[in-house]
C-alpha atoms as a PDB file:
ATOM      1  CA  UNK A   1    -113.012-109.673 -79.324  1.00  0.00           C
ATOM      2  CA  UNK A   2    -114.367-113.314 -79.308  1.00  0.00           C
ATOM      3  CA  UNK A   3    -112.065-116.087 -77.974  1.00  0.00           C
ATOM      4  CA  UNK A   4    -110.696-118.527 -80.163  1.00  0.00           C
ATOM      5  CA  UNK A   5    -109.220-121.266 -77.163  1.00  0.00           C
ATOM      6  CA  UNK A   6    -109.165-120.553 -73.892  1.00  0.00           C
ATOM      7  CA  UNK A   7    -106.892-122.161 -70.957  1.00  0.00           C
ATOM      8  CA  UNK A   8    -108.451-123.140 -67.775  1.00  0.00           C
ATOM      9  CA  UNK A   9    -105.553-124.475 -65.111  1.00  0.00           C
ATOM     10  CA  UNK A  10    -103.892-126.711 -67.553  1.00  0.00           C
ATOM     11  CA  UNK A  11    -101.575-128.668 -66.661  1.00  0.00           C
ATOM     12  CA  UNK A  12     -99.465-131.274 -68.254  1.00  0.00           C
ATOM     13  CA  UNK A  13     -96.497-134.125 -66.861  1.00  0.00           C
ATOM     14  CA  UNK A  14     -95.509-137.204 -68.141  1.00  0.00           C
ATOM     15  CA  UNK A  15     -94.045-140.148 -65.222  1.00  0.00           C
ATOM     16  CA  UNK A  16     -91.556-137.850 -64.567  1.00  0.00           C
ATOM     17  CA  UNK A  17     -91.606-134.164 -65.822  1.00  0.00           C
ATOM     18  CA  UNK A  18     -94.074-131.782 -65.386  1.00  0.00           C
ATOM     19  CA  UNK A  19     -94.230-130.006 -68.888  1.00  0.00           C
ATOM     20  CA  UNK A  20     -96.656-127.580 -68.526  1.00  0.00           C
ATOM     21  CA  UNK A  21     -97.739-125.821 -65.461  1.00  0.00           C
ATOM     22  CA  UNK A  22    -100.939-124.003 -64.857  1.00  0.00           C
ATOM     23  CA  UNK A  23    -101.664-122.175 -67.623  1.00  0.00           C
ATOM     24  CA  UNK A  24    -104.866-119.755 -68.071  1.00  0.00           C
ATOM     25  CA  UNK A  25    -105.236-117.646 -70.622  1.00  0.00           C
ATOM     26  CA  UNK A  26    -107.055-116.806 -73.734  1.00  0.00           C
ATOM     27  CA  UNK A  27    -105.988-116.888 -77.447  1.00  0.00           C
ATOM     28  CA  UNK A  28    -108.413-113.977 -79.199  1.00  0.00           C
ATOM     29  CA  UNK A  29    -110.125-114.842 -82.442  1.00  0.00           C
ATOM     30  CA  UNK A  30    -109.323-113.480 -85.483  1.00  0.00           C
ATOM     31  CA  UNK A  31    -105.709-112.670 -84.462  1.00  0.00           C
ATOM     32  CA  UNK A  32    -102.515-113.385 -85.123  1.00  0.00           C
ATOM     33  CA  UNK A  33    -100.556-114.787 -81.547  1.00  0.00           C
ATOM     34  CA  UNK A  34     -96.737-115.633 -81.326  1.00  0.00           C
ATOM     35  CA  UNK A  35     -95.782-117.472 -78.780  1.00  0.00           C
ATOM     36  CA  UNK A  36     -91.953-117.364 -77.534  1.00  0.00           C
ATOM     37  CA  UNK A  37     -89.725-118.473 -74.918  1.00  0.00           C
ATOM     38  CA  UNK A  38     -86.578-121.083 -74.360  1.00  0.00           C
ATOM     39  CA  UNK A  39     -86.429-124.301 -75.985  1.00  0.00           C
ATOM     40  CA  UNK A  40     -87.711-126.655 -73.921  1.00  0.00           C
ATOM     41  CA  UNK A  41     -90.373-124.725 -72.173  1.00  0.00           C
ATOM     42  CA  UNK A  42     -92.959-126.261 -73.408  1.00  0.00           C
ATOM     43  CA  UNK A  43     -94.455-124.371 -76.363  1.00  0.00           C
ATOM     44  CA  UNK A  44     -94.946-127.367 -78.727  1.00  0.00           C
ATOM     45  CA  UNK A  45     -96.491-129.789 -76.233  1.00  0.00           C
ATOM     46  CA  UNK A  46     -99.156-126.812 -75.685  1.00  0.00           C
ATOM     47  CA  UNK A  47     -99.837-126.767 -79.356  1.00  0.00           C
ATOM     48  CA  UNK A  48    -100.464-130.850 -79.269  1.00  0.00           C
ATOM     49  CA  UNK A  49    -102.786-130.377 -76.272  1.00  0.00           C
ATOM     50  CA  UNK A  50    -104.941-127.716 -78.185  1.00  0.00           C
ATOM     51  CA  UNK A  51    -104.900-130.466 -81.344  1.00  0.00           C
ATOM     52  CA  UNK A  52    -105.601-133.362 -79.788  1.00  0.00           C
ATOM     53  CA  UNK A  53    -101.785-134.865 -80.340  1.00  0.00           C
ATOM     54  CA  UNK A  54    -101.565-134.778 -76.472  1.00  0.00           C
ATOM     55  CA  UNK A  55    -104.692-134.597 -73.881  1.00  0.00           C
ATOM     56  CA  UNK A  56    -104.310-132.125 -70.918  1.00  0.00           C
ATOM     57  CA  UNK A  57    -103.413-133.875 -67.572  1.00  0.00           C
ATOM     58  CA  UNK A  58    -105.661-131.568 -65.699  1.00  0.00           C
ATOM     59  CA  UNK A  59    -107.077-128.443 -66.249  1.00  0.00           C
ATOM     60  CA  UNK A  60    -109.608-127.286 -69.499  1.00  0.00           C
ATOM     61  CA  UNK A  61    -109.181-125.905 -72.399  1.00  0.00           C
ATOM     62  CA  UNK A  62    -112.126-124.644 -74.964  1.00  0.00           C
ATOM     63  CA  UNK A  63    -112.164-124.463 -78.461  1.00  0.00           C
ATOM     64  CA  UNK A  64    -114.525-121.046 -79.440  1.00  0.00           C
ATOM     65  CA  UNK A  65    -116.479-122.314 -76.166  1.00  0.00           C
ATOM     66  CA  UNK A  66    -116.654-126.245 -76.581  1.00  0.00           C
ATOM     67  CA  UNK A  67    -115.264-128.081 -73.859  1.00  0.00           C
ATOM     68  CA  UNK A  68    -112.123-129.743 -76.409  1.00  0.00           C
ATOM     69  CA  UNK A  69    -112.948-133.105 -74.640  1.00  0.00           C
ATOM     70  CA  UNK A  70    -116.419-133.177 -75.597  1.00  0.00           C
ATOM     71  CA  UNK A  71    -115.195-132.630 -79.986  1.00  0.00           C
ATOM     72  CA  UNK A  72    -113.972-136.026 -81.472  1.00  0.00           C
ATOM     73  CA  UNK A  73    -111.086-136.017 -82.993  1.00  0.00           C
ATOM     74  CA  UNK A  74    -111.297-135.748 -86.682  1.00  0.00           C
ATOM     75  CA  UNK A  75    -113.849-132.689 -86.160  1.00  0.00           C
ATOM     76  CA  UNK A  76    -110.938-131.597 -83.983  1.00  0.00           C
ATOM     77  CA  UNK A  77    -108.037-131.975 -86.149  1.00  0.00           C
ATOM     78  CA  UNK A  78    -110.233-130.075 -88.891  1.00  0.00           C
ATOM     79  CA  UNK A  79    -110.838-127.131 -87.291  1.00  0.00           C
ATOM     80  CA  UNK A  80    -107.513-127.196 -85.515  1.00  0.00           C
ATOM     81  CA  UNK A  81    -104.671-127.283 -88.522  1.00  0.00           C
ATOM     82  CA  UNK A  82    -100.850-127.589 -87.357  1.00  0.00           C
ATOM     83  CA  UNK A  83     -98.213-126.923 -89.707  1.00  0.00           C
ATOM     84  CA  UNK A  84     -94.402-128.276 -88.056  1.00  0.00           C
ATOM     85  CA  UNK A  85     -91.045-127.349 -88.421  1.00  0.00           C
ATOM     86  CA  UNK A  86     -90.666-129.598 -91.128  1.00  0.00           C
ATOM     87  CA  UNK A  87     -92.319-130.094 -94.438  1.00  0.00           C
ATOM     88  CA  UNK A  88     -93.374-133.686 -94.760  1.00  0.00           C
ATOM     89  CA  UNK A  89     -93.863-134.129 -98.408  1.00  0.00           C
ATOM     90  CA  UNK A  90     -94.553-137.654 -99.399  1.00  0.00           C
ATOM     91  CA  UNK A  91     -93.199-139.333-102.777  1.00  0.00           C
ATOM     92  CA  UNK A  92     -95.291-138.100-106.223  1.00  0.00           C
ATOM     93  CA  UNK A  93     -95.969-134.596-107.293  1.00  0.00           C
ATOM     94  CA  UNK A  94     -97.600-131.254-105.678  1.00  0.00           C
ATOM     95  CA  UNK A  95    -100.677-132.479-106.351  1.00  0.00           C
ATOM     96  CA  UNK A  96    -100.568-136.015-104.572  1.00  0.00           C
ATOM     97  CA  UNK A  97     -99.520-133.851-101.683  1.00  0.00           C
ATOM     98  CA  UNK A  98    -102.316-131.376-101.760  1.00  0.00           C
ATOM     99  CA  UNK A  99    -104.772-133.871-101.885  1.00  0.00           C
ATOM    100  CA  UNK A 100    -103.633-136.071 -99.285  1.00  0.00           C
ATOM    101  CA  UNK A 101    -105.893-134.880 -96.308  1.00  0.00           C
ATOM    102  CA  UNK A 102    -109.081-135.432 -98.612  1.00  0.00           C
ATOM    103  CA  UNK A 103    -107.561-139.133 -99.987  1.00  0.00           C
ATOM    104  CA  UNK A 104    -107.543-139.622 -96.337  1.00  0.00           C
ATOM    105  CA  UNK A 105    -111.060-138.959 -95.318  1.00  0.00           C
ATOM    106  CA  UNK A 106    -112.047-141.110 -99.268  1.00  0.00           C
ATOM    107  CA  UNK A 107    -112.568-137.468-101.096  1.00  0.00           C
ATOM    108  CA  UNK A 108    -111.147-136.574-104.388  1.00  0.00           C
ATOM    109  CA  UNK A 109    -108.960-132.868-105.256  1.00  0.00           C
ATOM    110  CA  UNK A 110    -110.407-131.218-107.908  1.00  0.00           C
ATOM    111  CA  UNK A 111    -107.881-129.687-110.409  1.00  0.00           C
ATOM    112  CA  UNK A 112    -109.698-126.275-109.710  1.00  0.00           C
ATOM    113  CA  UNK A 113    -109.637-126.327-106.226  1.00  0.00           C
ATOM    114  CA  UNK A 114    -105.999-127.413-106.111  1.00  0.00           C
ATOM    115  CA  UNK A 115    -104.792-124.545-108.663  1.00  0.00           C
ATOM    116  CA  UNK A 116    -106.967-122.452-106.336  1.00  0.00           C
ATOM    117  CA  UNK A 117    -104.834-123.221-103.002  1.00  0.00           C
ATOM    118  CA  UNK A 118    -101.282-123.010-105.238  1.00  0.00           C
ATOM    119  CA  UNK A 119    -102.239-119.221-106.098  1.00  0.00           C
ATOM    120  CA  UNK A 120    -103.165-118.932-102.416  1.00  0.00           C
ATOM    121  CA  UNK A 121     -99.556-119.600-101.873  1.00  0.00           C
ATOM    122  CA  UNK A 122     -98.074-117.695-104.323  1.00  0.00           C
ATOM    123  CA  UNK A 123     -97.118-120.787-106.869  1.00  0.00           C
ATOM    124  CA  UNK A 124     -98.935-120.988-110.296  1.00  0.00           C
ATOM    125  CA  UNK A 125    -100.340-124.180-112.252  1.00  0.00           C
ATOM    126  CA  UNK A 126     -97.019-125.045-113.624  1.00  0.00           C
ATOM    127  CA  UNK A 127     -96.077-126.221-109.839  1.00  0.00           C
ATOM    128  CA  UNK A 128     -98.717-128.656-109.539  1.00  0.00           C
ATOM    129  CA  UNK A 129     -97.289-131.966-111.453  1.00  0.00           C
ATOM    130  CA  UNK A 130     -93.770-131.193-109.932  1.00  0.00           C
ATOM    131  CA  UNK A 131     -91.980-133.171-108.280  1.00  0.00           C
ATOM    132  CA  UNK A 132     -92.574-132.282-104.250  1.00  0.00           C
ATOM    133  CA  UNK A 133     -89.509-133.364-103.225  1.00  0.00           C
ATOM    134  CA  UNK A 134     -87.414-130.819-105.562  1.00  0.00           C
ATOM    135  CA  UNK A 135     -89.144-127.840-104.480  1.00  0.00           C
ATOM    136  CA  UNK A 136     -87.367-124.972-102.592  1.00  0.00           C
ATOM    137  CA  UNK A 137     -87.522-125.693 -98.658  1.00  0.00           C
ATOM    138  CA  UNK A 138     -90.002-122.788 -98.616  1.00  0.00           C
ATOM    139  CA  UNK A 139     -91.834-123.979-101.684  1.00  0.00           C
ATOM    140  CA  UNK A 140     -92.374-127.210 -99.610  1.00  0.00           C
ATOM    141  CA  UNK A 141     -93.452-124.958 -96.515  1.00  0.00           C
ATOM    142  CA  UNK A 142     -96.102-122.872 -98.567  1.00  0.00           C
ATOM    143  CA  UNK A 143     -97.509-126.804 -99.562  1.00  0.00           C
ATOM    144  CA  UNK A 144     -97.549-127.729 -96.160  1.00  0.00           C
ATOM    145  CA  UNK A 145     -99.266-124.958 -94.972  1.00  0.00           C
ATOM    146  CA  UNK A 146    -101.929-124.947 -97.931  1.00  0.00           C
ATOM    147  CA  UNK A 147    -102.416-128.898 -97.283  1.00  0.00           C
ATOM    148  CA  UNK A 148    -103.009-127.894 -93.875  1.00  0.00           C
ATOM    149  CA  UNK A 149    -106.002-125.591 -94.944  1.00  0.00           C
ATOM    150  CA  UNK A 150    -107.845-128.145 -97.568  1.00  0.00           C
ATOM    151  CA  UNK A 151    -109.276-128.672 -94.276  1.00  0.00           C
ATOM    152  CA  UNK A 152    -110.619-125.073 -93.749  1.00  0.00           C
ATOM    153  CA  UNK A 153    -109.548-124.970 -90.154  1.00  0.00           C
ATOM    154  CA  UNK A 154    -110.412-122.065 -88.499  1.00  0.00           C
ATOM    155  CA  UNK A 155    -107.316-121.660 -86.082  1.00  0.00           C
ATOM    156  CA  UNK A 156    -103.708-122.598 -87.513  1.00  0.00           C
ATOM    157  CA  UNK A 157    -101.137-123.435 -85.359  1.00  0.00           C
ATOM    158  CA  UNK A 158     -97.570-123.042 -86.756  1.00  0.00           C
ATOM    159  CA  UNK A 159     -94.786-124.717 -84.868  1.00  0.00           C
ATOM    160  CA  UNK A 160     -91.496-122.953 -85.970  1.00  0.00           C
ATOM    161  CA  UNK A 161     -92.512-123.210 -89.758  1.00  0.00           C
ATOM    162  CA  UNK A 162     -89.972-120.538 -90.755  1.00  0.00           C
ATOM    163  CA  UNK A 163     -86.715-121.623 -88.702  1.00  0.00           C
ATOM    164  CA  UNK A 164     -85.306-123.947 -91.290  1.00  0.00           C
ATOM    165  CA  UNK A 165     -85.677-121.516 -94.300  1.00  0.00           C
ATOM    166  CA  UNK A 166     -83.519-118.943 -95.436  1.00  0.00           C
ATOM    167  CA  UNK A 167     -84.564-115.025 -94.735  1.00  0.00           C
ATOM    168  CA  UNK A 168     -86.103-114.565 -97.957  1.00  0.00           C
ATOM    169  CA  UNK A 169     -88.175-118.170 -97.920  1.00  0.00           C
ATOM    170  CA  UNK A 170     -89.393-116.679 -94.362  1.00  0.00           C
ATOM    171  CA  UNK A 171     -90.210-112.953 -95.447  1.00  0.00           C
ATOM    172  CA  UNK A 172     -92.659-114.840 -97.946  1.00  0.00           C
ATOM    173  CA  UNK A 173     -94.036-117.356 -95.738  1.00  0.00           C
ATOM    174  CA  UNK A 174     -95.040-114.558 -93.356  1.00  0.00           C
ATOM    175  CA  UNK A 175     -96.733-112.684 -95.786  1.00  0.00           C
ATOM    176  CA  UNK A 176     -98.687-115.810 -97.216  1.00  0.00           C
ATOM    177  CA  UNK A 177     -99.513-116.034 -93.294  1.00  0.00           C
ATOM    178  CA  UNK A 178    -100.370-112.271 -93.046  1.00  0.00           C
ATOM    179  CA  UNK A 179    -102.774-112.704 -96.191  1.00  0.00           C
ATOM    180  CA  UNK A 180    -104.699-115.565 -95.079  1.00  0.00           C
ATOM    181  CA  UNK A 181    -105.527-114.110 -91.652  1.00  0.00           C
ATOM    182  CA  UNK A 182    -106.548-111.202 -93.555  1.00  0.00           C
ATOM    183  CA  UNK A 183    -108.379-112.874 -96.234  1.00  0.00           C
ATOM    184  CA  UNK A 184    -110.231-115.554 -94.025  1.00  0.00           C
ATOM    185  CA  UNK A 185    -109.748-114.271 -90.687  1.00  0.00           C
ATOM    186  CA  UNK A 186    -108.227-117.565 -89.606  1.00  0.00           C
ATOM    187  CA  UNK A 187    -106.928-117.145 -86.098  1.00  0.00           C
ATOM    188  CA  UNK A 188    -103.371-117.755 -86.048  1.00  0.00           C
ATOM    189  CA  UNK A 189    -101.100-118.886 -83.496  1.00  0.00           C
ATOM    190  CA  UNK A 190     -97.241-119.120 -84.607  1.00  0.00           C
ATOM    191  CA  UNK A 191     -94.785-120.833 -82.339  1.00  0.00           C
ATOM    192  CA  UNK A 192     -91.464-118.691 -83.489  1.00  0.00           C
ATOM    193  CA  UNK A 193     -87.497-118.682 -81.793  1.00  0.00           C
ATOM    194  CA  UNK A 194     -87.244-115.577 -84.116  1.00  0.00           C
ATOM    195  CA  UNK A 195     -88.128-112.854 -81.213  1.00  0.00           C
ATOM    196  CA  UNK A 196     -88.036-109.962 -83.946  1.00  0.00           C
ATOM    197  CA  UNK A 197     -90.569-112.212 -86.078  1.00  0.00           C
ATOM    198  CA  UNK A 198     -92.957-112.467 -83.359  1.00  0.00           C
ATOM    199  CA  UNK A 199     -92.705-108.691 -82.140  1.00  0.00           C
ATOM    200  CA  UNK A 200     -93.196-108.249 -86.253  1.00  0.00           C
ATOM    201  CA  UNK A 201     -95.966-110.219 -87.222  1.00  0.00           C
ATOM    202  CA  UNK A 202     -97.584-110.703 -83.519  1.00  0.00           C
ATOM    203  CA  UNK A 203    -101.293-108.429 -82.622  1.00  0.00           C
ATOM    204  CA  UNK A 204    -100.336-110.825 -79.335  1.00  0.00           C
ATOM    205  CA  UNK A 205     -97.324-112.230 -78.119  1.00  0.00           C
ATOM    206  CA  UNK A 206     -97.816-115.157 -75.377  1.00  0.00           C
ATOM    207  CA  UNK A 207     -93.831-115.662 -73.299  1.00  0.00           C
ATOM    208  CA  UNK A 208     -93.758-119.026 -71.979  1.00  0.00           C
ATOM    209  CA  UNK A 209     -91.248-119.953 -69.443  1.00  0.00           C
ATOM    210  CA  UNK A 210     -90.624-123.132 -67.554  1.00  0.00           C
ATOM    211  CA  UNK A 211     -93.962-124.637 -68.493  1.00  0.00           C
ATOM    212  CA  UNK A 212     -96.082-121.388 -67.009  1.00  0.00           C
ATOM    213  CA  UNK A 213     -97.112-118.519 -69.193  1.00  0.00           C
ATOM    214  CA  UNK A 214     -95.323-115.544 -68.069  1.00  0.00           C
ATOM    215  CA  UNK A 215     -96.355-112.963 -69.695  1.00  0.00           C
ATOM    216  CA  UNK A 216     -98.995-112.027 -72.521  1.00  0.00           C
ATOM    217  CA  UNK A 217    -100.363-108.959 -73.721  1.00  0.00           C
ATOM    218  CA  UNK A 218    -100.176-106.817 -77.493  1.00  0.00           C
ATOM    219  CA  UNK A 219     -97.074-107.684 -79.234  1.00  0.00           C
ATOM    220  CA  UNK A 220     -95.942-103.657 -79.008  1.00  0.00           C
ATOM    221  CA  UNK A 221     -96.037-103.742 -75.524  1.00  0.00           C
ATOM    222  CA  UNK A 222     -94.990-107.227 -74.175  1.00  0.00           C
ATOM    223  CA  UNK A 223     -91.179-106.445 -74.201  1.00  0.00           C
ATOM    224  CA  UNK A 224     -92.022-104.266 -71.247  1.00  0.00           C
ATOM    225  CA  UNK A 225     -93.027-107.065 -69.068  1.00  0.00           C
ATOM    226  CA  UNK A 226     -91.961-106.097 -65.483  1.00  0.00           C
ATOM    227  CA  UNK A 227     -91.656-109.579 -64.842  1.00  0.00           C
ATOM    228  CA  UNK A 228     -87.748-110.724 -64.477  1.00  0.00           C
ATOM    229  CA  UNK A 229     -87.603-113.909 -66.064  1.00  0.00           C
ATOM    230  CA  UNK A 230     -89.063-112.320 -69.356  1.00  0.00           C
ATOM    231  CA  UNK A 231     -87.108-109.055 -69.265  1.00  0.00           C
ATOM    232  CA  UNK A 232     -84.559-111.740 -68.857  1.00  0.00           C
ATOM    233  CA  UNK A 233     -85.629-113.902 -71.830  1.00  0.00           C
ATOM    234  CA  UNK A 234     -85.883-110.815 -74.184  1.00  0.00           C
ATOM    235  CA  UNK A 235     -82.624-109.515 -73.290  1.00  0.00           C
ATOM    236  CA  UNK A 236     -81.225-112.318 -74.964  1.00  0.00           C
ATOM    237  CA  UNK A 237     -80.814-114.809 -72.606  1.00  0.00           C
ATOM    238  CA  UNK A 238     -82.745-118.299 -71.838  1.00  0.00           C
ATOM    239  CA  UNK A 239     -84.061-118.680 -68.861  1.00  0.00           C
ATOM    240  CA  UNK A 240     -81.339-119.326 -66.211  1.00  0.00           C
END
């Protein structure tokens, strides 16, 4: 299995907090990795290091093998997608929305190419000259997320993109997930407070606790961590 990023000593602290602490590990290509643990831990401020939101305070961290300091930043940001919590849809219709990370870099949508990402996610034509801001809160999510991918990235990193909608909404975003990992074999790493979700969807599960990863391993096995603080964590408790 080929390594999609891979986590050399990294650390990360602002003035006064140290956020994260010493992390190595790898994130396998190809795959589909949760990532869990207590709010606060430090889960999305690894995802902004990986993207380029953040730089590392010491440590390394590799991109499929390229030192991340050594890729500018709009190659980055390409190949490295992030979908948040939130769907940020600006004013004007699916379409304006969709096309907003090639209006960006002074390309055009084609009509074809944007029907092409709506049946990606499930919506037909009819969606694209709605309204954004009156879709369904997982409507918005599947935009996001195929916004996101205009960009062909080839890992997606997915900070809690299913917490706000209801169980339905999040049944069908993880299956539009599931698909395009199997489809285009985008790696896929999924930031999720939904511990059944992650032990669900998950060929990896990464626990991080306190800043350090504590455990990681195959999602079927990783809730037999011998490690306290994550038998802790997974027995329904944040970290004390």
């Amino acid at each position: 299995m080929h390594t999609a990023i891979s986590f050399q000593n990294v650390h990360y602290h602002t003035d006064s907090l140290s956020i994260i602490k010493d992390i190595t590990g790898t994130i396998s290509s190809g795959n589909i990795t949760t990532v869990v643990g207590p709010s606060g831990s430090g889960k999305s401020t690894l995802f902004h290091l990986c993207n380029g939101m953040k730089s590392a305070s010491s440590g390394d961290i590799f991109i499929h093998g390229e030192d991340i300091l050594t890729i500018t930043p709009t190659v980055l940001r390409r190949n490295v997608g992030i979908v948040l919590q939130k769907a940020i849809m600006i004013e004007g219709d699916v379409y304006d929305n969709l096309s907003l990370p090639l209006t960006l870099n002074g390309e055009k949508l084609s009509k074809e190419k944007a029907i092409e990402m709506l049946n990606l996610i499930g919506l037909n034509e009819e969606f694209l000259h709605r309204k954004a801001t009156d879709l369904s809160g997982g409507q918005q999510q599947r935009v996001s997320i195929a916004r996101t991918l205009l960009n062909e990235p080839v890992i997606l990193l997915l900070d809690e993109v299913t917490s706000a909608l209801d169980q339905t909404s999040q049944r069908e975003v993880e299956q539009l997930i599931t698909s395009i990992n199997q489809k285009r074999k985008t790696t896929i790493v999924w930031i999720t407070h939904n511990l059944d979700q992650a032990l669900r969807i998950g060929d990896e599960t990464w626990v991080i606790i306190d800043g350090k990863l504590a455990a990681h391993g195959k999602s079927s096995e990783i809730v037999s961590s011998s490690n306290d603080k994550v038998k802790q964590f997974f027995e329904g408790g944040e970290e004390k």
